[in-house]
Protein backbone atom coordinates (compact mmCIF):
# COMPACT_ATOMS: atom_id res chain seq x y z
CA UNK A 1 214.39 172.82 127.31
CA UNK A 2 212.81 169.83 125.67
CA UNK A 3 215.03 166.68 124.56
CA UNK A 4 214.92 167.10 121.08
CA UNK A 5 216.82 170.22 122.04
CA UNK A 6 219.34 169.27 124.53
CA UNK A 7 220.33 166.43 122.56
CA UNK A 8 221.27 169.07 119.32
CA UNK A 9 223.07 171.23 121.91
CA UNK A 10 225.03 168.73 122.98
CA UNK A 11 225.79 167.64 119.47
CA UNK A 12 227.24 170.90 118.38
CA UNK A 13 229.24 171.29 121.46
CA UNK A 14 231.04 167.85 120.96
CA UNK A 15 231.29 168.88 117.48
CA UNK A 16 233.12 172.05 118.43
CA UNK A 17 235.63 170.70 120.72
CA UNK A 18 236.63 168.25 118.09
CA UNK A 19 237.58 170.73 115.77
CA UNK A 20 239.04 172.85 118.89
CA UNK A 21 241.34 169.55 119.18
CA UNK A 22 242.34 169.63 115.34
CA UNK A 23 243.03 173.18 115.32
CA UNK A 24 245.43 172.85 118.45
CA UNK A 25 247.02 169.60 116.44
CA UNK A 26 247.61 172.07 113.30
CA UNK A 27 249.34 174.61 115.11
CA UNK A 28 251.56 172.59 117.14
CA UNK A 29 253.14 170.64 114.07
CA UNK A 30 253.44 173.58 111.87
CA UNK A 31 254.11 172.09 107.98
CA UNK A 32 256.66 174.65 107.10
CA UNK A 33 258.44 174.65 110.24
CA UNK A 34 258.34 171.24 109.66
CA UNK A 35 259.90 170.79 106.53
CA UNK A 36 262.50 173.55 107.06
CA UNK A 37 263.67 171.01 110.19
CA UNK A 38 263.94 168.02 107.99
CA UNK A 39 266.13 170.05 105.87
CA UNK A 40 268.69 171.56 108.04
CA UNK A 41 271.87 169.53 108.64
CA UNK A 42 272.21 168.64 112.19
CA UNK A 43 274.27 170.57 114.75
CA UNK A 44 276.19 167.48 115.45
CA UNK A 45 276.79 166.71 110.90
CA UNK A 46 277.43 170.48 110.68
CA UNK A 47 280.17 170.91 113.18
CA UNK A 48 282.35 167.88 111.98
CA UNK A 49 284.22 169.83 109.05
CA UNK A 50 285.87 172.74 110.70
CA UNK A 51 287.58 174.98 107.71
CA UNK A 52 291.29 175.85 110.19
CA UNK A 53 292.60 178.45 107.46
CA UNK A 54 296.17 177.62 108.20
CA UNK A 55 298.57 179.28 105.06
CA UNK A 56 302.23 178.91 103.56
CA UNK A 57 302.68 181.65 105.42
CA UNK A 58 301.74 180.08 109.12
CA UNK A 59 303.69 177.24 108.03
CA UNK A 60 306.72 178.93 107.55
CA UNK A 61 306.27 180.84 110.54
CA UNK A 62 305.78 177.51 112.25
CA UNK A 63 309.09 176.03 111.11
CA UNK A 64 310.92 179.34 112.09
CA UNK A 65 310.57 178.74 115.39
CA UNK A 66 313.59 178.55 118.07
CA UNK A 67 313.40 174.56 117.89
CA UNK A 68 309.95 173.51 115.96
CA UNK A 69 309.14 169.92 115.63
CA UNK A 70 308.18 168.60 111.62
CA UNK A 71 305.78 165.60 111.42
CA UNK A 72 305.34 164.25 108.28
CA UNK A 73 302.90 161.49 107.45
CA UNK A 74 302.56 159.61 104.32
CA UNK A 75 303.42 156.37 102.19
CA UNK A 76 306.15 155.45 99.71
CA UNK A 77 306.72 158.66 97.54
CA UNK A 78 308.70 160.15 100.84
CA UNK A 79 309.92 157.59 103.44
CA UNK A 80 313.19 156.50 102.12
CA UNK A 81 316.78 158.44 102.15
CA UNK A 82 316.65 160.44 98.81
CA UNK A 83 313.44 160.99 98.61
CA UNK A 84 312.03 164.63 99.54
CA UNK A 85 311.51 164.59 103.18
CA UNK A 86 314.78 163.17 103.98
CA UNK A 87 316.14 165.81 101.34
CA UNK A 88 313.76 168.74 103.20
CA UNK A 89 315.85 167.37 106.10
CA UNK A 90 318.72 167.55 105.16
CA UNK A 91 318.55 171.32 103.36
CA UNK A 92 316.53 172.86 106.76
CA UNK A 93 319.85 170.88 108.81
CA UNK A 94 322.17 172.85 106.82
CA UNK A 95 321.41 175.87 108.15
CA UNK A 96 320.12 175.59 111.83
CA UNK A 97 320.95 171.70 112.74
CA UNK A 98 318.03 168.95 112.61
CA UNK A 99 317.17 165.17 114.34
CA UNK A 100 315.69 163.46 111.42
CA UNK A 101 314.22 159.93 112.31
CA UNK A 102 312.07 157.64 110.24
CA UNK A 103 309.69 155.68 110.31
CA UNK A 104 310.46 151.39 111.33
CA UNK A 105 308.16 150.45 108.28
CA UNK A 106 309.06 146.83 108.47
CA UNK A 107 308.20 146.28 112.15
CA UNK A 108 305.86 149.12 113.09
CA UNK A 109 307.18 149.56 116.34
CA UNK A 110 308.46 153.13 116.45
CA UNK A 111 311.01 155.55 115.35
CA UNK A 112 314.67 154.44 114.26
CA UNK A 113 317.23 156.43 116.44
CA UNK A 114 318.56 159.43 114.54
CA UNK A 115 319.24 158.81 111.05
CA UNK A 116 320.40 162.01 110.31
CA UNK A 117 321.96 164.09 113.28
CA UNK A 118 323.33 167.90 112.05
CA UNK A 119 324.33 169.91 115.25
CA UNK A 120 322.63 173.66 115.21
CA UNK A 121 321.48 176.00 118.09
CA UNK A 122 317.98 176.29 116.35
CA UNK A 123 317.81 172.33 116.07
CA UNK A 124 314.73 171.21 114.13
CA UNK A 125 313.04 167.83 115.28
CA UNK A 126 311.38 166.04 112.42
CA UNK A 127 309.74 162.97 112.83
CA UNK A 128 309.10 161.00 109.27
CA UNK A 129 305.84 158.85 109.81
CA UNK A 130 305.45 157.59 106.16
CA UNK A 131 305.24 153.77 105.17
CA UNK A 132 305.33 152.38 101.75
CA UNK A 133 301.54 151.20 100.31
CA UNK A 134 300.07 153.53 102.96
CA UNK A 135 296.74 155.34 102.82
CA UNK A 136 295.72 157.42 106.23
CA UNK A 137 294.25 154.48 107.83
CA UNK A 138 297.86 153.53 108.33
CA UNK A 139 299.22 156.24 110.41
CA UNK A 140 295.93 156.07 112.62
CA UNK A 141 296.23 152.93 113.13
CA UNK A 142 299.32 153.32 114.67
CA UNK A 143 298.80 156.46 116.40
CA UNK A 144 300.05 155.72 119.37
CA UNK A 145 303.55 154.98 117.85
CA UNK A 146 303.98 157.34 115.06
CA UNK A 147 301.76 159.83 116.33
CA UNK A 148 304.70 163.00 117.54
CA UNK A 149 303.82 166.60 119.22
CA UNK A 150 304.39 168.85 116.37
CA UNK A 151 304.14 172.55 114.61
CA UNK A 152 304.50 171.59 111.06
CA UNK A 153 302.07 168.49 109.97
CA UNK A 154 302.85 167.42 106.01
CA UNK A 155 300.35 165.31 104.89
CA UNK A 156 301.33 163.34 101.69
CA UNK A 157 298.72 160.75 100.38
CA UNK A 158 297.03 159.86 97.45
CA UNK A 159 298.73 157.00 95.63
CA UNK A 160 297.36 154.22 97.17
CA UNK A 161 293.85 152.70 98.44
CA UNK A 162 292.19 151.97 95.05
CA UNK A 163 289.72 154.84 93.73
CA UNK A 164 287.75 154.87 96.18
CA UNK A 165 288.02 158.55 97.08
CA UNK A 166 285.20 158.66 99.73
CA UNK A 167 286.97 156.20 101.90
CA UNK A 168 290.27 158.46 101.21
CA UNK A 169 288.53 161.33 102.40
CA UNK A 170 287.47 159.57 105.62
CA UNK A 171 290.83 158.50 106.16
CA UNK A 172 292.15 161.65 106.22
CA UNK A 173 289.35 163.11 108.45
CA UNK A 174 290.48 160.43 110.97
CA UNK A 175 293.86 160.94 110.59
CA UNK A 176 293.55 165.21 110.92
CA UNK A 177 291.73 164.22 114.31
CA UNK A 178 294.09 162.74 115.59
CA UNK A 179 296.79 164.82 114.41
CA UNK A 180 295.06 167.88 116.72
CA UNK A 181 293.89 166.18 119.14
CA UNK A 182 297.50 165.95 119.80
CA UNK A 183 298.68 168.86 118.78
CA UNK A 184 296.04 171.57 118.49
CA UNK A 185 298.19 174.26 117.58
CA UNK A 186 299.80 172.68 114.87
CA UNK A 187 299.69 174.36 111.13
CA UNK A 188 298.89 171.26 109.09
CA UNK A 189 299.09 171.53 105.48
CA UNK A 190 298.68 168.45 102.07
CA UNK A 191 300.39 167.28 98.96
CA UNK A 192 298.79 167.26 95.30
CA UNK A 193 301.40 164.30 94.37
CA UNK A 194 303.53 163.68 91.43
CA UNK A 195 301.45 162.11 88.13
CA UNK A 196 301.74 158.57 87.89
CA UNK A 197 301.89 156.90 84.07
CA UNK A 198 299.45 158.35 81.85
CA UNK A 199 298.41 160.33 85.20
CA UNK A 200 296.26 157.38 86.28
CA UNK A 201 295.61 159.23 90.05
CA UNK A 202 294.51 162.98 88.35
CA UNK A 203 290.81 161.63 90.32
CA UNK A 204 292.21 160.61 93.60
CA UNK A 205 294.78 163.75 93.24
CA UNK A 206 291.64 166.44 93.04
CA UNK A 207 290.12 164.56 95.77
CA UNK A 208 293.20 165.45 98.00
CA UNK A 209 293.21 168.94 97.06
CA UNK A 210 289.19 169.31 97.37
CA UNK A 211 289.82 167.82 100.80
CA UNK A 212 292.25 170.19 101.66
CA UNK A 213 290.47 173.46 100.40
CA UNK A 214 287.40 172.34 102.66
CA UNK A 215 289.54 171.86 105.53
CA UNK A 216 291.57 174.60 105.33
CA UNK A 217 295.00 173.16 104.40
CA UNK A 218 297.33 175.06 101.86
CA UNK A 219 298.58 172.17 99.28
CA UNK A 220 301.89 172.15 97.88
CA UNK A 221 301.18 171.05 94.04
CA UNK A 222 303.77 168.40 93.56
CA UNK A 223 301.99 167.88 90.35
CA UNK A 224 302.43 170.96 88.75
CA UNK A 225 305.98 171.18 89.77
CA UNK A 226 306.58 167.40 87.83
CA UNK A 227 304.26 168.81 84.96
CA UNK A 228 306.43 172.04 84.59
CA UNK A 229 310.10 170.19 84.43
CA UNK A 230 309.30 168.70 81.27
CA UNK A 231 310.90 165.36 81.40
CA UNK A 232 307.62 163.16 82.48
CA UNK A 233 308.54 159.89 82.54
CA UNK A 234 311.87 160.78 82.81
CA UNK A 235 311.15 161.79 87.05
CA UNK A 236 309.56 158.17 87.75
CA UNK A 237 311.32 154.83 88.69
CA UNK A 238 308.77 152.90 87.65
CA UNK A 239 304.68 153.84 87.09
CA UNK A 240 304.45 155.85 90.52
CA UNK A 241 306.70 156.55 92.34
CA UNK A 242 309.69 159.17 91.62
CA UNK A 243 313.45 158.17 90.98
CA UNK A 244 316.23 160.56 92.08
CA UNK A 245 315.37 163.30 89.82
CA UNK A 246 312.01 163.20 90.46
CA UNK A 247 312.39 163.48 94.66
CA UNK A 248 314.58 166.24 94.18
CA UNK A 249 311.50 167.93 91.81
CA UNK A 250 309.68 167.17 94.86
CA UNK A 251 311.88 168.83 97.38
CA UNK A 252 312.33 171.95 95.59
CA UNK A 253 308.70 172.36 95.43
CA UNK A 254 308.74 172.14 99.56
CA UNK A 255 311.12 174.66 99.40
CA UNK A 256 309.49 176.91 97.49
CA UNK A 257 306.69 177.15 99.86
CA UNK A 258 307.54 176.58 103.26
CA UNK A 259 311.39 177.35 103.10
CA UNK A 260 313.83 175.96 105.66
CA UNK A 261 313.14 178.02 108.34
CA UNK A 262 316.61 179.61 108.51
């Protein structure tokens, strides 16, 4: 073999491997495996909302046991005597005996000792966690305080944070957390709260109860029962929150739905 000739052999050779090289390059980044990748959520973004399908009816079963504990954890529309959990209290005390203690808003530091002691051989425990002007960053915050053990998990938010309902939404991922972290068997389930004037939180309101639908909590619709007694303005102390009327609105609407437990 002459030069002339060795040289084009040697040519096409190098020529060959380089599109040897390209073809191996092609198939190991395939373009529509590719894309399909960049479009799937990861396992880790996919996994973080967990739809628990808890009921009214696991609920109730949940307070109807021998000597269930109720944690509820919200802001101003239910910490106070009169208002519906302290009412709730009082009705599910009637008839099997409760420990009702609330909340030391004003120092933060834990549980007042029994405000509401009704003797009963089914005795229900129920913690009230809620704080005036809280959102769920409140009760988190303070988990290792008002954080309790429980069955039964009410959580009642929605009044307050501004309009932001993304960061309400986080809050109440973080607070759900830590709600089963603690107690992973509990039945946790959310409020739709009363309209405020000219029903200024309808947004923040269908935020809640999309938030709840996705994770799997049954919402008792506060709303609808204030919309269905007729008097409006007449169930409010002041733009938000509800007077005397309007908590007992509230508590027959818990009632309704997850009983007493008797």
């Amino acid at each position: 073999m002459n030069r002339r000739a060795l040289d084009i052999g040697m040519g096409v050779w190098a020529v060959g491997l380089v599109g040897l090289v390209g073809a191996v390059a092609i198939f190991d980044k395939d373009p529509a495996t590719s894309a399909a990748s960049a479009r799937l959520p990861s396992a880790t973004s996919a996994s973080r909302v967990v739809n628990h399908g808890w009921t009214f009816d696991k609920a109730k079963t949940a307070l109807a046991k021998e000597a269930p504990t109720v944690l509820v954890l919200g802001d101003s529309t239910g910490y106070a005597e009169k208002q519906w959990a302290s009412l709730w209290a009082h009705k599910i005390g009637e008839g099997r005996g409760v420990s009702y203690h609330s909340w030391d808003w004003r120092e933060n530091s834990g549980y007042v000792t029994p405000n509401v002691e009704i003797p009963g051989s089914r005795k229900v425990t129920f913690w009230n966690g809620s704080k005036p002007g809280a959102t769920a960053d409140y009760q988190s915050g303070h988990w290792d305080k008002v954080g309790k053990k429980a069955d039964l998990v009410i959580l009642n938010f929605g009044h307050n944070g501004g309009d932001d309902t993304a960061a309400q939404d986080a809050a109440l991922s973080g607070l759900l957390e830590k709600v089963l972290k603690q107690s992973p068997n509990a039945v946790v389930v959310g409020t739709a709260q009363n309209p405020e004037k000219g029903d200024q939180n309808k947004a923040k309101r269908e935020a809640v109860k999309a938030w709840d639908d996705t994770h799997g909590l049954p919402t008792i619709d506060v709303n609808a029962a204030f919309v269905a007694d007729g008097r409006g303005d007449k169930l409010r102390r002041d733009d938000v929150h509800p007077n005397d009327d309007g908590s007992q609105v509230w508590e027959a609407a818990v009632v309704k739905v997850l009983g007493t437990g008797s």
